[in-house]
Protein backbone atom coordinates (compact mmCIF):
# COMPACT_ATOMS: atom_id res chain seq x y z
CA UNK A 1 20.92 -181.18 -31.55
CA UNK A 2 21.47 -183.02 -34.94
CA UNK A 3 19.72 -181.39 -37.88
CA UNK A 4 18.23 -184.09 -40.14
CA UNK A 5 17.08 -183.59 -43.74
CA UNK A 6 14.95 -185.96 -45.14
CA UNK A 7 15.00 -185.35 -49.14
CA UNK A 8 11.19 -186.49 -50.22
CA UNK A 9 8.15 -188.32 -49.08
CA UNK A 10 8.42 -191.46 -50.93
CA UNK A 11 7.55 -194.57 -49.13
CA UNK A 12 10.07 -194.96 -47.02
CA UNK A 13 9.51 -191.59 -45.68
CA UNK A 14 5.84 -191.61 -45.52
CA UNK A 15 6.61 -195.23 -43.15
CA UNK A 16 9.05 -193.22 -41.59
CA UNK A 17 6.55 -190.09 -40.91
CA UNK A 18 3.72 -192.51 -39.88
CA UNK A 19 5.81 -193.83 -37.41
CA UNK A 20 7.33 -190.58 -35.32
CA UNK A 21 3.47 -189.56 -35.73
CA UNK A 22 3.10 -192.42 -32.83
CA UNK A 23 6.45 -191.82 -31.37
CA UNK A 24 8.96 -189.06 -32.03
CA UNK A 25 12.56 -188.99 -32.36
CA UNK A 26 14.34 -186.86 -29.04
CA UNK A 27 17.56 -185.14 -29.72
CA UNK A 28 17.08 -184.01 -33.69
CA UNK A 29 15.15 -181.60 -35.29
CA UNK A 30 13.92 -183.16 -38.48
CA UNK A 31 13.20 -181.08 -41.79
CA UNK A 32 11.37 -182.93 -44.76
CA UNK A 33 11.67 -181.12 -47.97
CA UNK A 34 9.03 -182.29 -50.57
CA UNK A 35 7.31 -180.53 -53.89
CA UNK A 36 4.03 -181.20 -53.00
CA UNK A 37 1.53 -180.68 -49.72
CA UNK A 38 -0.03 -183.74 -51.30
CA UNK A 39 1.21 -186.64 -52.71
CA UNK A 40 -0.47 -189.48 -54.77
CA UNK A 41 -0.02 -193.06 -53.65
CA UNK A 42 1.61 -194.55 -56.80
CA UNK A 43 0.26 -197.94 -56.29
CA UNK A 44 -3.74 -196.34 -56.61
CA UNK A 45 -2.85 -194.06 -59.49
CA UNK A 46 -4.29 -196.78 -62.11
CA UNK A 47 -7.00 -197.00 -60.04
CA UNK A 48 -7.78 -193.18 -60.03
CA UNK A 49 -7.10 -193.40 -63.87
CA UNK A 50 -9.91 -195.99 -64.36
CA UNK A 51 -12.23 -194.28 -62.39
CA UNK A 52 -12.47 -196.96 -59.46
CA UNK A 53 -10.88 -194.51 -56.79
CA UNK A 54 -11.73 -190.58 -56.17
CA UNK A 55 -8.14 -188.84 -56.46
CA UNK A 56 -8.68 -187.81 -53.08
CA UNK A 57 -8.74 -191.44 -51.98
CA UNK A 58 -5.25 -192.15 -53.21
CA UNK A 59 -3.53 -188.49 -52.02
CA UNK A 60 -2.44 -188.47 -48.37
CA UNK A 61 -1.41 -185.15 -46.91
CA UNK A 62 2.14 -184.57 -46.95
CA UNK A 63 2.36 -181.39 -44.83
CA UNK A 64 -0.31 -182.77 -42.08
CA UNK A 65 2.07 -186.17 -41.97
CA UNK A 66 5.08 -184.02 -41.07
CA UNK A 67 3.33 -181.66 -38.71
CA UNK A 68 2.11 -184.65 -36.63
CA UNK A 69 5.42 -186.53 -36.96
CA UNK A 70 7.18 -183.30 -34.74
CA UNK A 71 8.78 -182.72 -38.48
CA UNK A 72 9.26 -179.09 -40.35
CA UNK A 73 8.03 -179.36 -44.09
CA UNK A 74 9.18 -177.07 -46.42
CA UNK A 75 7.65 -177.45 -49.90
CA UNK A 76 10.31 -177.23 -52.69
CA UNK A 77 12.46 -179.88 -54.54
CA UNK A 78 16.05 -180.75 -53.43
CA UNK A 79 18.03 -179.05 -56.69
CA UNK A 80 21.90 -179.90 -55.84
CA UNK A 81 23.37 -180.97 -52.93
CA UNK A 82 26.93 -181.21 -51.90
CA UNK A 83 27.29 -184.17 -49.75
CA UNK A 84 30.94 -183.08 -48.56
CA UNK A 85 29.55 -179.54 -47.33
CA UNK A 86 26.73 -181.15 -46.23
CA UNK A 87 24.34 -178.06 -47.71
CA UNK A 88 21.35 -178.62 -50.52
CA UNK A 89 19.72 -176.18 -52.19
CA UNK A 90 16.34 -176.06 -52.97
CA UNK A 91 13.74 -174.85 -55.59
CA UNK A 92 13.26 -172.09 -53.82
CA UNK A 93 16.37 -170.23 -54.01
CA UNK A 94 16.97 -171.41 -50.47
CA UNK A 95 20.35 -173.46 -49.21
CA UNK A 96 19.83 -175.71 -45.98
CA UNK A 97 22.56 -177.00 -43.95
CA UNK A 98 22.44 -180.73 -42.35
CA UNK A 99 24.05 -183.00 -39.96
CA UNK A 100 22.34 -185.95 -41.93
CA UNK A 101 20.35 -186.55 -44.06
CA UNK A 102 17.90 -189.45 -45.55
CA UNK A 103 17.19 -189.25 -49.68
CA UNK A 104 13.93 -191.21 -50.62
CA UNK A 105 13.51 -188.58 -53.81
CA UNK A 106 12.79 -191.45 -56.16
CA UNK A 107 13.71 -191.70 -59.62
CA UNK A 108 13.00 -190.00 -63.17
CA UNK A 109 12.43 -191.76 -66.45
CA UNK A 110 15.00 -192.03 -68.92
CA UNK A 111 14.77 -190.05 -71.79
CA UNK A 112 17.45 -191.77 -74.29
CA UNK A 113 15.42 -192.01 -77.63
CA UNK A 114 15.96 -188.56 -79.73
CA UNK A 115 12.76 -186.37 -79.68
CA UNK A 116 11.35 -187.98 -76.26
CA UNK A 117 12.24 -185.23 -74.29
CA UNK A 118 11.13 -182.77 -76.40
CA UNK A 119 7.25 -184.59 -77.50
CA UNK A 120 6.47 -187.88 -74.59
CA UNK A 121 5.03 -187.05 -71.40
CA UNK A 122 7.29 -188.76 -68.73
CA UNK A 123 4.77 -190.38 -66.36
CA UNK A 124 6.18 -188.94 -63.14
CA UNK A 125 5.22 -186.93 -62.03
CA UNK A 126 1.82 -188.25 -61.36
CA UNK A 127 0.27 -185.31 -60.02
CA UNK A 128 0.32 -183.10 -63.63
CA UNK A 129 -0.40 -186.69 -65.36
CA UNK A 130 -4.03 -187.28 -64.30
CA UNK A 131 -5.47 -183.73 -65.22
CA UNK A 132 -3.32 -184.51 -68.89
CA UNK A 133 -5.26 -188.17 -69.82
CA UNK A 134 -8.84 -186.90 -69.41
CA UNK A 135 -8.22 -184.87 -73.03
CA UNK A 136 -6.52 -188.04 -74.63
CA UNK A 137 -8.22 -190.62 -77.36
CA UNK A 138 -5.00 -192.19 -78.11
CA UNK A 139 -2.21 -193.16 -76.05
CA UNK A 140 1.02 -194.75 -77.10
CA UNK A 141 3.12 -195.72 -74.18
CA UNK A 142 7.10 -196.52 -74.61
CA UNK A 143 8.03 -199.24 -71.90
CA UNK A 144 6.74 -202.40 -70.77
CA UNK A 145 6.88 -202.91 -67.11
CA UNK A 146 4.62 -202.68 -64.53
CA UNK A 147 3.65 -198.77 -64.48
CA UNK A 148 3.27 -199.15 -68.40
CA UNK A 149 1.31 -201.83 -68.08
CA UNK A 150 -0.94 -200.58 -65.38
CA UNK A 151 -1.79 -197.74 -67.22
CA UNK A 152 -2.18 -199.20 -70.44
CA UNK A 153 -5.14 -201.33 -68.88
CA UNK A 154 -6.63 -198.55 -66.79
CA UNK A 155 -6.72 -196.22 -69.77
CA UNK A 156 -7.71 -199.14 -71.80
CA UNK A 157 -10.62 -199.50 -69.40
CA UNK A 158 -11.44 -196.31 -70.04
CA UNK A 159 -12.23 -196.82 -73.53
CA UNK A 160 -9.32 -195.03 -75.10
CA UNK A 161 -7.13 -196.81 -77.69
CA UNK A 162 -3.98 -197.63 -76.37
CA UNK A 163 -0.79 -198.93 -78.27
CA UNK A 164 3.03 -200.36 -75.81
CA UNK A 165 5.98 -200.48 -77.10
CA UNK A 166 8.40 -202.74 -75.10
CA UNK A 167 11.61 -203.77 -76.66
CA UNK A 168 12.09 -205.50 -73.83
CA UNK A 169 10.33 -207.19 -70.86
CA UNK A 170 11.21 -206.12 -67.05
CA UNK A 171 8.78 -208.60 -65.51
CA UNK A 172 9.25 -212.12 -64.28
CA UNK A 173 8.90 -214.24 -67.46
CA UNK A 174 5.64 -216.22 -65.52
CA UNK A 175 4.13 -212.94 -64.57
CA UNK A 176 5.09 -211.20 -67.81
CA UNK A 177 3.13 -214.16 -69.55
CA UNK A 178 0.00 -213.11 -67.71
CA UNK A 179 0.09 -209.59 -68.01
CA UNK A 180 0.35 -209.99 -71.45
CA UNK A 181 -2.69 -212.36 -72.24
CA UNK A 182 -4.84 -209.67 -70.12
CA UNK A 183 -4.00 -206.86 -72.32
CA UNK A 184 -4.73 -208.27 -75.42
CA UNK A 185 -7.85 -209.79 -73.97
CA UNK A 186 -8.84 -206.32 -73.21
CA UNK A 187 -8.26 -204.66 -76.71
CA UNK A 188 -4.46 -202.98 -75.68
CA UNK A 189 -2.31 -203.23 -78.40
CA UNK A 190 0.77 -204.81 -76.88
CA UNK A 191 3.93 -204.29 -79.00
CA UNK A 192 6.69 -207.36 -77.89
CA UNK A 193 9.94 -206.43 -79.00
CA UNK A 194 9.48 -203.16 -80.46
CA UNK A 195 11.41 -200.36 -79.89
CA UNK A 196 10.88 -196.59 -80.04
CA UNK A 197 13.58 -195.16 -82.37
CA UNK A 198 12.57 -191.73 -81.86
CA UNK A 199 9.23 -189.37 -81.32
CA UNK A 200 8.84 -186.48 -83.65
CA UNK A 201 6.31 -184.02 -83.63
CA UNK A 202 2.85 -185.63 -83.52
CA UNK A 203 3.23 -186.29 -81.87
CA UNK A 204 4.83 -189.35 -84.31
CA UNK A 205 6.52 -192.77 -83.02
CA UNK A 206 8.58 -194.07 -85.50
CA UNK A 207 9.72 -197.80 -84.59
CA UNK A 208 11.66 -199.22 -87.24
CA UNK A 209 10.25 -198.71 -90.41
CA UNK A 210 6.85 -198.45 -88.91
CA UNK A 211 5.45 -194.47 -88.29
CA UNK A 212 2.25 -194.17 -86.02
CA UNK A 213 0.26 -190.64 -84.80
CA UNK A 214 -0.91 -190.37 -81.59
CA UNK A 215 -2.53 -187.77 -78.81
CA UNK A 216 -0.07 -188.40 -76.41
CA UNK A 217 2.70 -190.89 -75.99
CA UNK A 218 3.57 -191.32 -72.60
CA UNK A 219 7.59 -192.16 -71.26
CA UNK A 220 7.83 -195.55 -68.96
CA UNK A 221 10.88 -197.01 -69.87
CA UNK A 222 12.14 -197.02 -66.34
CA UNK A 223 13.76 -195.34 -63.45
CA UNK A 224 16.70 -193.16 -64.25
CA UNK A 225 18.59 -191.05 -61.33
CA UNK A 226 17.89 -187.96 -60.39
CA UNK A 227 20.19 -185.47 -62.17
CA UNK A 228 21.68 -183.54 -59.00
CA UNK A 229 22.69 -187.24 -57.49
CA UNK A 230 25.34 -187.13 -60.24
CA UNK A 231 27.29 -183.96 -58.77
CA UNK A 232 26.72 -184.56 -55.42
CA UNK A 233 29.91 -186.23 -54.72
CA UNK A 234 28.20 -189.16 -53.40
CA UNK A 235 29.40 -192.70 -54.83
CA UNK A 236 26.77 -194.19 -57.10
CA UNK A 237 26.61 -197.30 -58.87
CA UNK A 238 27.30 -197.83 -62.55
CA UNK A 239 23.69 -196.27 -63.42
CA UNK A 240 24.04 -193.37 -60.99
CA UNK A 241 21.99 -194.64 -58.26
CA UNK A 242 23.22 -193.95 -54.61
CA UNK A 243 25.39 -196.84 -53.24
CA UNK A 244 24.82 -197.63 -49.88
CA UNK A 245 26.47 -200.09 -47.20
CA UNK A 246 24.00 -202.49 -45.10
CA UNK A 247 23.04 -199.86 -42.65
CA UNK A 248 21.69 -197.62 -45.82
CA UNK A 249 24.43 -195.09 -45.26
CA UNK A 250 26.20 -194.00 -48.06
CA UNK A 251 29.64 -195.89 -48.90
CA UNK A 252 31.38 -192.75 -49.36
CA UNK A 253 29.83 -190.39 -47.04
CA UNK A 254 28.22 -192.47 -44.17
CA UNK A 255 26.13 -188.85 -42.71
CA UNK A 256 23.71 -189.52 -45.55
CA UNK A 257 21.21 -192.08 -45.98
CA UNK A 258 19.34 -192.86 -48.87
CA UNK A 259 16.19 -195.26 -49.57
CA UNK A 260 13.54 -196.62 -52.43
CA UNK A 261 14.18 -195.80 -56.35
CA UNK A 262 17.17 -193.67 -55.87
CA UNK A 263 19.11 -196.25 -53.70
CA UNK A 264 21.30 -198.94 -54.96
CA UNK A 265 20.98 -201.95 -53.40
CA UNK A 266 20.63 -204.66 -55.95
CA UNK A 267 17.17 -205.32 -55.72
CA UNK A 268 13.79 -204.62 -57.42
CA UNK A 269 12.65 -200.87 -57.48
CA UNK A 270 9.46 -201.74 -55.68
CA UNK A 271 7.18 -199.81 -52.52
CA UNK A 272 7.38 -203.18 -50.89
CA UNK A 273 10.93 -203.07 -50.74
CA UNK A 274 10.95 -199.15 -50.05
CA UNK A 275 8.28 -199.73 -47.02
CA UNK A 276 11.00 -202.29 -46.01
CA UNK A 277 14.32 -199.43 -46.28
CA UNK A 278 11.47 -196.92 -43.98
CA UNK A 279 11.58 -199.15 -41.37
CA UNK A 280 15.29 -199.66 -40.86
CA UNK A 281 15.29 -195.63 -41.85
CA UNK A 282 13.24 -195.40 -38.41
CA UNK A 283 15.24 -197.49 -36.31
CA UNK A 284 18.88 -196.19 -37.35
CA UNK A 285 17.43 -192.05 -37.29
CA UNK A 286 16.77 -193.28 -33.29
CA UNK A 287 19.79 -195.30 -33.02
CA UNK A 288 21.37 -191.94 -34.86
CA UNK A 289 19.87 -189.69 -32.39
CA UNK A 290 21.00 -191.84 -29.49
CA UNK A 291 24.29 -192.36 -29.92
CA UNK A 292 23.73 -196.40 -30.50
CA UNK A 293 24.91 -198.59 -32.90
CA UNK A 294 22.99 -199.25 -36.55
CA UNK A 295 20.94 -202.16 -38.04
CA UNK A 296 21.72 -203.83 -41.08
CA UNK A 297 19.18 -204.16 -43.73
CA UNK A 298 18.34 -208.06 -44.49
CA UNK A 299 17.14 -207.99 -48.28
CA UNK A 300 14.04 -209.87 -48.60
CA UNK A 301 14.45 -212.45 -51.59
CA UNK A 302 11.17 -212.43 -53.02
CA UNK A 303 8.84 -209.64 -52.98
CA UNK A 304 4.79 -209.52 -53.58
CA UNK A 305 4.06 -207.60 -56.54
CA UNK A 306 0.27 -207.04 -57.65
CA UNK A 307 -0.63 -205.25 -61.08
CA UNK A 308 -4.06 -204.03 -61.68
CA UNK A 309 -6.01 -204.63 -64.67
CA UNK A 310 -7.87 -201.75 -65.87
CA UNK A 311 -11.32 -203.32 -64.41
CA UNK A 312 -11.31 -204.71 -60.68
CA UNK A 313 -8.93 -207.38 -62.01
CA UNK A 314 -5.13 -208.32 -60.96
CA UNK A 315 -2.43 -210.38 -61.46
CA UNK A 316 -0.21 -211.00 -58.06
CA UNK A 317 3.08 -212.66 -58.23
CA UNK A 318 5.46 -213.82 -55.75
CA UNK A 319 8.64 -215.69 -56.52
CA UNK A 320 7.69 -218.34 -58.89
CA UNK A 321 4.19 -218.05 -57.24
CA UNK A 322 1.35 -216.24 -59.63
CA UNK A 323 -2.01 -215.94 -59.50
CA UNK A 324 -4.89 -213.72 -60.73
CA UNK A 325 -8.68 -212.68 -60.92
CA UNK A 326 -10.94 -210.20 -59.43
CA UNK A 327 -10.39 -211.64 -55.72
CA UNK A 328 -6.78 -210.24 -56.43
CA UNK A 329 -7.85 -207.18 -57.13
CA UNK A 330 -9.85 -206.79 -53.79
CA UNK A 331 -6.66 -208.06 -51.89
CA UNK A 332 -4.60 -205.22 -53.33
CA UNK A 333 -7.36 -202.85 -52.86
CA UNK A 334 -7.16 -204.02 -49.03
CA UNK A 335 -3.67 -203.52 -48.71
CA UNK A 336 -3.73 -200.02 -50.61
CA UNK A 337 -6.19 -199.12 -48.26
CA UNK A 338 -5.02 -199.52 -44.92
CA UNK A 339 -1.73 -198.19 -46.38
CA UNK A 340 -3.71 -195.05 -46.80
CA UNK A 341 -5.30 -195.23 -43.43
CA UNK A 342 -1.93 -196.01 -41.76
CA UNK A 343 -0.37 -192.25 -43.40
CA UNK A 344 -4.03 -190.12 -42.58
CA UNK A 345 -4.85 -191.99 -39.23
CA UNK A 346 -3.06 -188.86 -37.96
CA UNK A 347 -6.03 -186.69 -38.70
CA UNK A 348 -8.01 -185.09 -35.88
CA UNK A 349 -5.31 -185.76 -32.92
């Protein structure tokens, strides 16, 4: 019997755990390893932050997923692994050895400007963030994409001041148009081509010649890899993301699979695209199990992408598609929910 480990319950693995829920896999015993029994759903987080959702409506049980999927859950965090030994060692002083094994950790934020390590608040991971912004009048918040964004406007909605620093946009330029008329409409003081030099204590964020106090400045520049991918002897890509061939496996060690933020695959860093990798995850962990022959992943060229406003607002863009309004906002509170229902259905059987 093949031992699979499955490194995180991102949402490729939460698709994946939905699904052996209904059907499981014969001929592997599956282990997920995951820091937390619960997990928030990063897509409702702004919503929790604004005060639209209960945190308990955007957490699905991690532990209760895997027990109904057939799938041991041990909770600790995946510290090193050594993909030629095929052993990882975890947080809790354990080692586990695996035939295979899936990665959908996700990312980290990087931390390249002197003094952010040391005085911002990365924004992952979510669960220690919540509990943080309830003390906060004044947020500064280094990156301009769609999780700064987000949170800018939910905090904003809030009624705390809150100041973004982007150097640089990582939005559509159509989309990144809109998102930026609805913060400044709502009183967020958007920054356009400003960068954060460095943070001293404060804490302070000094950008340029300009020098600005705040209660909190919060890290969203981006995803950055995880720091154990880096000695794992797995081949990664120039920013030290896993690279993978079309069936997900790794290119240089083909026994490990990898999915969402930590994968390399030349797309967006999106859950619609990670829901996507779960679903060819499912099929080739059978196929695995089976003996059979792998899928290929087909990237999707366009994916839907819808950003909440702070109020129950949102701007959705597709392609060159884009629209927005409060009708958005109950579309992506539709989809958010079902995806909730689809991970806690399990419940009661």
């Amino acid at each position: 019997m093949k031992r699979v480990l499955l490194v995180g319950a991102g949402h490729a693995h939460a698709w994946l755990l939905s699904a052996l829920a209904k059907e499981a896999i014969y001929g592997a015993r599956l282990t997920l390893v995951s820091p937390n029994p619960r997990q928030i759903y990063s897509a409702m987080l702004p919503g929790v932050i604004a005060g639209h959702y209960e945190r308990a409506d955007a957490e699905f049980d991690v532990a209760l997923l895997a027990e109904r999927a057939y799938v041991e859950f041990i909770p600790a965090a995946v510290t090193a692994l050594d993909a030629e030994q095929r052993v990882a060692a975890l947080s809790d002083g354990t080692k586990f050895s695996f035939d295979v094994a899936s990665l959908n950790a996700g990312s980290t934020v990087a931390e390249s400007v002197p003094g952010s390590r040391e005085h911002a608040r990365p924004v992952k991971p979510f669960e220690q963030l919540i509990e943080q912004l309830k003390r906060v009048g004044h947020v500064a918040i280094a990156g301009g994409g769609a999780a700064g964004a987000e949170l800018a406007m939910a905090l904003r909605y809030q009624g705390r001041e809150v100041t973004v620093y982007s150097d640089r946009s990582m939005l559509p330029e159509h989309f990144a148009r809109r998102v930026e008329r609805r913060m400044r409409r709502i009183g967020v003081d958007f920054r356009p081509g400003m960068r954060v030099d460095s943070i001293e204590p404060g804490p302070m964020v000094i950008a340029g010649t300009a020098r600005q106090q705040f209660d909190l400045v919060l890290w969203a520049t981006g995803p950055a890899p995880l720091p154990w991918l880096r000695s794992s002897g797995l081949a990664l890509d120039e920013a030290g993301f896993v690279r993978l061939d079309r069936a997900l496996r790794s290119t240089s060690h083909p026994y490990v699979l990898a999915a969402g933020d930590c994968a390399a695959l030349g797309e967006a860093k999106s859950g619609v695209h990670a829901v996507r990798h779960g679903k060819l995850l499912e099929r080739n962990l059978r196929h695995l199990a089976a003996g059979t022959a792998l899928e290929a992943y087909e990237p999707a060229p366009h994916a839907l992408l819808i950003m909440s406003c702070g109020g129950r607002y949102a701007i959705a863009t597709r392609g060159t598609w884009s629209a927005e309004g409060r009708w958005v906002w109950w579309w992506k509170n539709a989809i958010d929910r079902r995806w909730m229902r689809r991970l806690n259905e399990t419940r009661g059987r």
